[in-house]
C-alpha atoms as a PDB file:
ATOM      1  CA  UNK A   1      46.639  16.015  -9.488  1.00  0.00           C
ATOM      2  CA  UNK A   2      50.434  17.474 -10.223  1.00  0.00           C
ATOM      3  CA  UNK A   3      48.929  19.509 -13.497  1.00  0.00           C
ATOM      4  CA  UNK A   4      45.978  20.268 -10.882  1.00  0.00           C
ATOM      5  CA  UNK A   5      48.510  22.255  -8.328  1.00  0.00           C
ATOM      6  CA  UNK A   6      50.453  23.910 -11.121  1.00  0.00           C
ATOM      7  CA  UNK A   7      47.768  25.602 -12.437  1.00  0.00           C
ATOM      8  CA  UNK A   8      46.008  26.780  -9.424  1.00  0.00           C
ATOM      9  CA  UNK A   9      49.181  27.847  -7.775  1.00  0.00           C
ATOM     10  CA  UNK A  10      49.085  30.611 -10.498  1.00  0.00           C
ATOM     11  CA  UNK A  11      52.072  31.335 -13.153  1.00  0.00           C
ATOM     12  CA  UNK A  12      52.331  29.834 -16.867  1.00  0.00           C
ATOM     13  CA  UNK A  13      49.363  28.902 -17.654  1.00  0.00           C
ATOM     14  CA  UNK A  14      47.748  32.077 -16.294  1.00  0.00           C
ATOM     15  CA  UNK A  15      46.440  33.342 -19.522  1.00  0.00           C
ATOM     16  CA  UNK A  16      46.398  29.825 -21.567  1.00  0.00           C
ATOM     17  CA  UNK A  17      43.602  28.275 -23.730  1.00  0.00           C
ATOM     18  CA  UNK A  18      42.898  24.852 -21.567  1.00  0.00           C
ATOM     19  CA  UNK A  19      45.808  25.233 -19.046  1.00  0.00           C
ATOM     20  CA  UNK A  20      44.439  21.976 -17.264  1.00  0.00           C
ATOM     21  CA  UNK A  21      45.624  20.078 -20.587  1.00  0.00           C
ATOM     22  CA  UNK A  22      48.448  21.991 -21.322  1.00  0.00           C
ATOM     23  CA  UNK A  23      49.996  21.279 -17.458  1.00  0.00           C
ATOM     24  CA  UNK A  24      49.035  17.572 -17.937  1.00  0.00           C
ATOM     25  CA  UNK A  25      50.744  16.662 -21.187  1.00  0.00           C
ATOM     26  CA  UNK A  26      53.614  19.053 -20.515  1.00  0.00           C
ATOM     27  CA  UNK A  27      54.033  16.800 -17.162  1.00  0.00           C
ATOM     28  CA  UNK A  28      53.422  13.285 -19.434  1.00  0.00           C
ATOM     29  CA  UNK A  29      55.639  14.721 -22.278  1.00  0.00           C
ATOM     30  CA  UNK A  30      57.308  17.367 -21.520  1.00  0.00           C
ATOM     31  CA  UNK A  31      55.456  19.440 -24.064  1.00  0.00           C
ATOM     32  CA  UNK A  32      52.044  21.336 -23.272  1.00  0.00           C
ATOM     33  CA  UNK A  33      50.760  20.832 -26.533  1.00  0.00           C
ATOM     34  CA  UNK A  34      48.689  18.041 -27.578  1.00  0.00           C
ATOM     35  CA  UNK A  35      49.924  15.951 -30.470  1.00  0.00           C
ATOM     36  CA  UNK A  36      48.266  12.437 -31.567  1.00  0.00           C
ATOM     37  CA  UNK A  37      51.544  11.035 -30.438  1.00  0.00           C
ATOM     38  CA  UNK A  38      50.778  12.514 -26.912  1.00  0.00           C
ATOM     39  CA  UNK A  39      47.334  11.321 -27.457  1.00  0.00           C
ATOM     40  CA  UNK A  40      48.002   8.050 -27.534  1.00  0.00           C
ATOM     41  CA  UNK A  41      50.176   8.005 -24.284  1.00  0.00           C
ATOM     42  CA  UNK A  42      46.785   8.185 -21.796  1.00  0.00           C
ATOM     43  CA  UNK A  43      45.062   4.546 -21.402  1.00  0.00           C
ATOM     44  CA  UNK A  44      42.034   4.423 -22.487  1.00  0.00           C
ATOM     45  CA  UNK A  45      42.224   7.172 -25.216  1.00  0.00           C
ATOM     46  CA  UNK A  46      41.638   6.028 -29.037  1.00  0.00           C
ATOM     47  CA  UNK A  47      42.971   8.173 -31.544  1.00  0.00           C
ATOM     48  CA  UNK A  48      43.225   7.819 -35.134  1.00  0.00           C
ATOM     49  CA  UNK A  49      43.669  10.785 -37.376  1.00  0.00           C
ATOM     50  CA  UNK A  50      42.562   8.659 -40.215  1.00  0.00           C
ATOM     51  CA  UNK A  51      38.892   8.088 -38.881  1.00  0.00           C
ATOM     52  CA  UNK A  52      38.126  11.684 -38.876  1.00  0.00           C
ATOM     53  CA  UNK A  53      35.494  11.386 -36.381  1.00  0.00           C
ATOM     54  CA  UNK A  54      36.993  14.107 -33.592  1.00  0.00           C
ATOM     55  CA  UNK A  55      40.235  17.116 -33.684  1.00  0.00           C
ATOM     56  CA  UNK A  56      43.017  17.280 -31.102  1.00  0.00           C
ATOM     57  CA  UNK A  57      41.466  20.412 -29.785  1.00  0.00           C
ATOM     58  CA  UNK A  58      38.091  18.763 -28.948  1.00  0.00           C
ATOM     59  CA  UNK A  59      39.831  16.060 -27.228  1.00  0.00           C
ATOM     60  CA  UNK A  60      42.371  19.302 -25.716  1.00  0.00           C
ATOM     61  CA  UNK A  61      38.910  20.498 -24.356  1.00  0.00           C
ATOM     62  CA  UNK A  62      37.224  17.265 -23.075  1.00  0.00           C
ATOM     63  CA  UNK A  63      40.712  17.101 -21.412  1.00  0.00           C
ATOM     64  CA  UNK A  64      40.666  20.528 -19.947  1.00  0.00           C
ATOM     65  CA  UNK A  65      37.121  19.777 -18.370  1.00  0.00           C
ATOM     66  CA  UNK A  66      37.801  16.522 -16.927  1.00  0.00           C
ATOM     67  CA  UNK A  67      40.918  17.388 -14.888  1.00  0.00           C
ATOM     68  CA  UNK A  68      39.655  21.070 -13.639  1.00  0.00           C
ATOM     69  CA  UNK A  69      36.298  19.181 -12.425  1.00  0.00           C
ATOM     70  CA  UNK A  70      38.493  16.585 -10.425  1.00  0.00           C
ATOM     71  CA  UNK A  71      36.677  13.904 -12.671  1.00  0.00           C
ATOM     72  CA  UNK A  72      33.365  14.857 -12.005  1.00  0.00           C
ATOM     73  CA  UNK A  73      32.501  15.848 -15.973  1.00  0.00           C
ATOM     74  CA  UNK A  74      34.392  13.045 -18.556  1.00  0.00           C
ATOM     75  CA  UNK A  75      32.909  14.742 -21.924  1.00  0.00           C
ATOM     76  CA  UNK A  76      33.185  13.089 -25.607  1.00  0.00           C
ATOM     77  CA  UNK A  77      35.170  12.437 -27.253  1.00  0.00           C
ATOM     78  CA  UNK A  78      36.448  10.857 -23.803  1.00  0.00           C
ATOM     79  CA  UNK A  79      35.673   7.474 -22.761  1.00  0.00           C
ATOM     80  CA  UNK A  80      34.429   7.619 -19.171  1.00  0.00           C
ATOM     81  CA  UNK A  81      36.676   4.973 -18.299  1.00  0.00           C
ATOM     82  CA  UNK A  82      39.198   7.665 -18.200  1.00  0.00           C
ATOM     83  CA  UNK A  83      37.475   8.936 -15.089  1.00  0.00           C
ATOM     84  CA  UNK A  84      38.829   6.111 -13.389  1.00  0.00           C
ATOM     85  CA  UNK A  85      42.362   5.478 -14.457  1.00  0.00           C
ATOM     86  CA  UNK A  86      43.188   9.654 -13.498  1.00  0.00           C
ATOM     87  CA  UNK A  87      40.269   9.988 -10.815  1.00  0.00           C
ATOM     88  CA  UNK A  88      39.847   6.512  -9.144  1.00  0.00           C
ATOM     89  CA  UNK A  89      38.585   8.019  -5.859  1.00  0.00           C
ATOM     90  CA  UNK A  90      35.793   9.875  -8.257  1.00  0.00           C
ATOM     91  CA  UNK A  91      34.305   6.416  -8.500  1.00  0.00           C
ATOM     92  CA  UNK A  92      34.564   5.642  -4.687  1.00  0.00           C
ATOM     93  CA  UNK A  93      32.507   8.742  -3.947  1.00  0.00           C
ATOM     94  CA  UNK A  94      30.072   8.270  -6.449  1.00  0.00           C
ATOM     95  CA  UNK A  95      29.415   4.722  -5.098  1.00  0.00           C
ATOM     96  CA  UNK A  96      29.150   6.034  -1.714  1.00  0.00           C
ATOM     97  CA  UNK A  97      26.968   8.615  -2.917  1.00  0.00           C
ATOM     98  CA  UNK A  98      24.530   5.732  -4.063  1.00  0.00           C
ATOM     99  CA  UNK A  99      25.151   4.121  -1.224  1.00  0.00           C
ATOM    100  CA  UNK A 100      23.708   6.983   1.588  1.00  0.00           C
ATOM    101  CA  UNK A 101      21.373   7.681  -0.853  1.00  0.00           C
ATOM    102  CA  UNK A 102      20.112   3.931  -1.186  1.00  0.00           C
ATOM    103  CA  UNK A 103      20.121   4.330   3.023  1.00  0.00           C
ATOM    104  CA  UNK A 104      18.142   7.245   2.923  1.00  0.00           C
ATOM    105  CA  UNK A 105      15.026   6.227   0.334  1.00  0.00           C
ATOM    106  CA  UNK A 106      15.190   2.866   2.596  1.00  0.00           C
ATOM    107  CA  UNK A 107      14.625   4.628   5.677  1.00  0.00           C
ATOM    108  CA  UNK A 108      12.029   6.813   4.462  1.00  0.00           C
ATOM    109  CA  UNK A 109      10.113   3.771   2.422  1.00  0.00           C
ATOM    110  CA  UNK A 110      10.335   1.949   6.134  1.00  0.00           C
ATOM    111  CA  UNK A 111       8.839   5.390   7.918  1.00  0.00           C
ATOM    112  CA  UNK A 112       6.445   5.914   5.056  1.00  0.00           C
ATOM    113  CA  UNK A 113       5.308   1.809   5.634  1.00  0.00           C
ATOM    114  CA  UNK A 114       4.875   2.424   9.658  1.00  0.00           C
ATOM    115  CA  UNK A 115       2.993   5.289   8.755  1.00  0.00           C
ATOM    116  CA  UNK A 116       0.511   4.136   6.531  1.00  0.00           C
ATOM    117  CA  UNK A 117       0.474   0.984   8.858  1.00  0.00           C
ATOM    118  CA  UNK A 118      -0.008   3.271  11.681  1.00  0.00           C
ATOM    119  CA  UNK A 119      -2.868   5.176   9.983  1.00  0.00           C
ATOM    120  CA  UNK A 120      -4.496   1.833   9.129  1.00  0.00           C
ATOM    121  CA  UNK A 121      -4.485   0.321  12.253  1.00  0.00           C
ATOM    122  CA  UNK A 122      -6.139   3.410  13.990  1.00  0.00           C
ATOM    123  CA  UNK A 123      -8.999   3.185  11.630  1.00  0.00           C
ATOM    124  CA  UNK A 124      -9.158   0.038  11.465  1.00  0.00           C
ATOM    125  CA  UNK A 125      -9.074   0.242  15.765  1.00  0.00           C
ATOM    126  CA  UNK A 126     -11.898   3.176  15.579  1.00  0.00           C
ATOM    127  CA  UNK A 127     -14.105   0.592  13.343  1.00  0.00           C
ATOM    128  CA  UNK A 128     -13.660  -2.077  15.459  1.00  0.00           C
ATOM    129  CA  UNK A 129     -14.737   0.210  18.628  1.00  0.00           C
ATOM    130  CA  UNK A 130     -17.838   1.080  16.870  1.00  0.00           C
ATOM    131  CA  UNK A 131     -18.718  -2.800  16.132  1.00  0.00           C
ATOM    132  CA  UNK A 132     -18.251  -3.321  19.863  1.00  0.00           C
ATOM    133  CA  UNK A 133     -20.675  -0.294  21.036  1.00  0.00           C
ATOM    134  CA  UNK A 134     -22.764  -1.902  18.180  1.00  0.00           C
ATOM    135  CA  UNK A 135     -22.748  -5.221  19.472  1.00  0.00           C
ATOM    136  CA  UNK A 136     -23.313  -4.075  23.256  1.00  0.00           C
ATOM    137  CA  UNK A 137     -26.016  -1.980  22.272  1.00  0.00           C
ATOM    138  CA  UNK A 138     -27.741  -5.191  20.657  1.00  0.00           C
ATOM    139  CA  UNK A 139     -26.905  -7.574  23.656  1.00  0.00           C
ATOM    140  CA  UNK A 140     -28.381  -5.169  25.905  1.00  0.00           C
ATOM    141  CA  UNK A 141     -32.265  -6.025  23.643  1.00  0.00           C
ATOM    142  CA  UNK A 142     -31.502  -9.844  24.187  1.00  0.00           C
ATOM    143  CA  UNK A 143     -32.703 -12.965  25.848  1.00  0.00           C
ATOM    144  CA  UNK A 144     -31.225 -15.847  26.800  1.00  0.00           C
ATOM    145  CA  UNK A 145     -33.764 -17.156  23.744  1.00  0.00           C
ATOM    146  CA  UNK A 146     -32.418 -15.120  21.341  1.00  0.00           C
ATOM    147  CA  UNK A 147     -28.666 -14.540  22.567  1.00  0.00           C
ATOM    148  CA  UNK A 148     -27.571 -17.590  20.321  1.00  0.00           C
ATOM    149  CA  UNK A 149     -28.487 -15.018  17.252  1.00  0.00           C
ATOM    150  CA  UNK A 150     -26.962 -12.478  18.461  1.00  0.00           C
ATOM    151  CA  UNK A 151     -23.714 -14.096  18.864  1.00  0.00           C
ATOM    152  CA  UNK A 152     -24.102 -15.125  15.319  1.00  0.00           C
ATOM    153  CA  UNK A 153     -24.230 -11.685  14.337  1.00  0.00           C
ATOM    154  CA  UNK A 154     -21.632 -10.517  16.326  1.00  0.00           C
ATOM    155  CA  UNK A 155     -18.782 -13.073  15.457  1.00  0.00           C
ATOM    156  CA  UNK A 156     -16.195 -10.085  14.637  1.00  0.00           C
ATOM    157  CA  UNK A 157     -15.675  -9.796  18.419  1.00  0.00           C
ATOM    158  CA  UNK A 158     -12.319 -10.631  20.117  1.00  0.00           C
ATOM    159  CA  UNK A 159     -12.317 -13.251  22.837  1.00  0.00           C
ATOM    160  CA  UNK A 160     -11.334 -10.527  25.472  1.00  0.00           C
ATOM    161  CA  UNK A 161     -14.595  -7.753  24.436  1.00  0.00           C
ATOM    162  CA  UNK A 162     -16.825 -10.541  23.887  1.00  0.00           C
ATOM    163  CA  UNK A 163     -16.327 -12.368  27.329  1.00  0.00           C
ATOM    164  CA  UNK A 164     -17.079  -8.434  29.044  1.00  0.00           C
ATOM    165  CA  UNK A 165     -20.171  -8.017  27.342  1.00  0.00           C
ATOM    166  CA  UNK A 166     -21.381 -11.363  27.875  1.00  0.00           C
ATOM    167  CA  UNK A 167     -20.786 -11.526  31.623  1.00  0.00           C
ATOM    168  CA  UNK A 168     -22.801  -8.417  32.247  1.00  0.00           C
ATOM    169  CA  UNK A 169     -25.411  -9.365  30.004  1.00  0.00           C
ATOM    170  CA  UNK A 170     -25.880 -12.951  32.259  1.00  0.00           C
ATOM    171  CA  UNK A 171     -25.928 -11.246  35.460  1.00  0.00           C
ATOM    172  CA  UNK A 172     -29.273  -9.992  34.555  1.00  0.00           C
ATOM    173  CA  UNK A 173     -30.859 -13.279  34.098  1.00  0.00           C
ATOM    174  CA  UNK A 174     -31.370 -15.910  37.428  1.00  0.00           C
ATOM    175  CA  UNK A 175     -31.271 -18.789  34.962  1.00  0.00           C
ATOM    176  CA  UNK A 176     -28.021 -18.532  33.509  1.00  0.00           C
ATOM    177  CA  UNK A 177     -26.666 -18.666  36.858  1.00  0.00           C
ATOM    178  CA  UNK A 178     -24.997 -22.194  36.423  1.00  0.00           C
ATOM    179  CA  UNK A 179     -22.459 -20.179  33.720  1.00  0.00           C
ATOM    180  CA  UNK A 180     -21.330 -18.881  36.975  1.00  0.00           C
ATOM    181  CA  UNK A 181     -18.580 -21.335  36.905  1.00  0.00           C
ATOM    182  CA  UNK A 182     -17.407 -20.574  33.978  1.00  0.00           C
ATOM    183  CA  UNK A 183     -16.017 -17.028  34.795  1.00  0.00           C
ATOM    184  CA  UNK A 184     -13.081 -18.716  36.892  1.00  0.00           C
ATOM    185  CA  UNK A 185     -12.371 -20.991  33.853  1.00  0.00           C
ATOM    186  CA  UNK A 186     -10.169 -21.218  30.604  1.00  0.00           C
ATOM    187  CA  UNK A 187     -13.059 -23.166  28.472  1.00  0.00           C
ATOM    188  CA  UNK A 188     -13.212 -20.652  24.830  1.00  0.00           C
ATOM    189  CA  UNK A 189     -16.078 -18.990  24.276  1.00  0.00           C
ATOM    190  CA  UNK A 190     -18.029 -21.688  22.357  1.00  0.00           C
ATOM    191  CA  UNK A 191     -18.184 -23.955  24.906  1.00  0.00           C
ATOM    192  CA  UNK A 192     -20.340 -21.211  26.749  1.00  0.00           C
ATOM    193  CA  UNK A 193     -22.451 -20.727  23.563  1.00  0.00           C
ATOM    194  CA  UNK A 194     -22.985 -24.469  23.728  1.00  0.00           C
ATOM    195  CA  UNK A 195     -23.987 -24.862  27.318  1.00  0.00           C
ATOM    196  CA  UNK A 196     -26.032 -21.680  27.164  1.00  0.00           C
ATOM    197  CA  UNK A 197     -28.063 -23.634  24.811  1.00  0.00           C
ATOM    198  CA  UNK A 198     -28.680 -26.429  26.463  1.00  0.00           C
ATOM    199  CA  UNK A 199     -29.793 -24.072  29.721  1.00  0.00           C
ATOM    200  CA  UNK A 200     -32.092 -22.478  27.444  1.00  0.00           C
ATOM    201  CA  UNK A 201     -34.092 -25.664  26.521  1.00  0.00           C
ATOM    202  CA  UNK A 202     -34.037 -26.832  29.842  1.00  0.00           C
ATOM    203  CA  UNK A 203     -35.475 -23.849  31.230  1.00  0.00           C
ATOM    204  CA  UNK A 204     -39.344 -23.992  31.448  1.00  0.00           C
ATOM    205  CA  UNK A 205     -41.576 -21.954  29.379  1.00  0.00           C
ATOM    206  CA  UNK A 206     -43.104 -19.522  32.560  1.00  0.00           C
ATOM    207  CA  UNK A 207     -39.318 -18.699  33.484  1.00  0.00           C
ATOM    208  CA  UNK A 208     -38.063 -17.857  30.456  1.00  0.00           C
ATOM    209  CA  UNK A 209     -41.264 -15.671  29.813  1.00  0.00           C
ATOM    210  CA  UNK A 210     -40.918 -13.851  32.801  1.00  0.00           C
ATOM    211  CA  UNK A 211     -36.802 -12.966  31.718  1.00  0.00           C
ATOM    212  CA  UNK A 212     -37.852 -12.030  28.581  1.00  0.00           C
ATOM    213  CA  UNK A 213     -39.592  -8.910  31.088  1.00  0.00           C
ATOM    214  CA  UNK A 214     -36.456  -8.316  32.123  1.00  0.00           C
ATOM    215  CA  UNK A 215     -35.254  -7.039  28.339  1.00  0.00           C
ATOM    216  CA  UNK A 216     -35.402  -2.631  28.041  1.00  0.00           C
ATOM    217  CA  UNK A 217     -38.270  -1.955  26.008  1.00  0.00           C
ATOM    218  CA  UNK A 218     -36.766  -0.181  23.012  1.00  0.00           C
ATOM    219  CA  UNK A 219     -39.685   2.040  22.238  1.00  0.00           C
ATOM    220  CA  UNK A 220     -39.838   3.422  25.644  1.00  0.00           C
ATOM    221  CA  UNK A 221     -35.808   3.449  25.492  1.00  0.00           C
ATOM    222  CA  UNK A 222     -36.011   5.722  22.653  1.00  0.00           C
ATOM    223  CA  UNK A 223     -38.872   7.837  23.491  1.00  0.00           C
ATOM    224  CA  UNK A 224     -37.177   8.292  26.604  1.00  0.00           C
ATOM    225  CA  UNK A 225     -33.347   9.630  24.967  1.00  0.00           C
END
């Protein structure tokens, strides 16, 4: 950070190749020019004239563009562990870079989830409304002969829509009038099924052809929308 402020407070290294590198060793040495020996002062470096593999000047460079980018940009022949014995706070932001960004693809995952919940529980709530017109649209063509069918059919139906439909639909009919009790009860809807039933059989055969009279006739319904 010293060779940082030297350099951009203007003066020496003005009009000097890689004045980044030059202020840094000058401050570590007390020369700006890079030498192996210098080299080999900064942890983490590896140099080894023998090997051959890289020149002072590309390591001068890589140098040069680490320190004037703050640690942001650690080129080769650098090791990036460089970037965090000069720039440890580089590492800190980066992480807490990750971190927001983690935050932020979490959130919108969770709002893209409620969405596509959201959009498939509104179809899924404009099917179920058409089963129910459906279903009350076929109770309104039944008899207490032929309800027990129906309910078969019809076995998608919540507790709450199905007990609505079915209490207007026994109104209509005198001999289901011993459910009556039932409204003002907590007995599930099976046990109404079941006693239903056992009305039906107990009915005689003149009553329950005379309520059958009391089902729309769906020609004439039809003819007549």
């Amino acid at each position: 950070m010293q060779a940082i402020i030297e350099v951009e407070s203007g003066g020496r290294y003005v009009s000097v190749f890689y004045p980044y590198a030059r202020a840094f060793f000058r401050l570590l040495t007390g020369r700006g020019k890079i030498t192996g020996k210098a080299l080999k002062k900064i942890v983490g470096v590896s140099w080894d004239p023998r090997e051959r593999l890289t020149t002072l000047a590309a390591y001068e460079m890589a140098l040069d563009t680490l320190i004037r980018t703050r640690g942001e940009f650690c080129p080769t022949p650098l090791s990036s562990d460089l970037t965090h014995s000069l720039f440890p706070e580089v590492e800190f932001y980066r992480q807490e870079r990750l971190r927001r960004r983690g935050e932020i693809a979490g959130r919108k995952s969770v709002a893209k989830f409620l969405r596509q919940q959201g959009r498939k529980k509104a179809q899924e709530e404009v099917q179920y409304y058409r089963v129910l017109q459906l279903a009350a649209i076929d109770l309104n063509f039944q008899s207490p002969d032929t309800f027990s069918r129906w309910n078969r059919r019809h076995s998608e139906l919540n507790e709450y829509d199905w007990l609505q439909l079915f209490w207007r639909w026994q109104a209509r009919f005198p001999s289901l009038q011993p459910l009556d009790w039932f409204r003002y009860s907590d007995e599930p809807r099976h046990s109404l099924v079941w006693e239903l039933h056992h009305i039906v059989q107990e009915t005689p055969e003149s009553v329950r052809a005379q309520e059958r009279l009391y089902i729309p006739n769906k020609l004439q319904d039809l003819t007549r929308d």
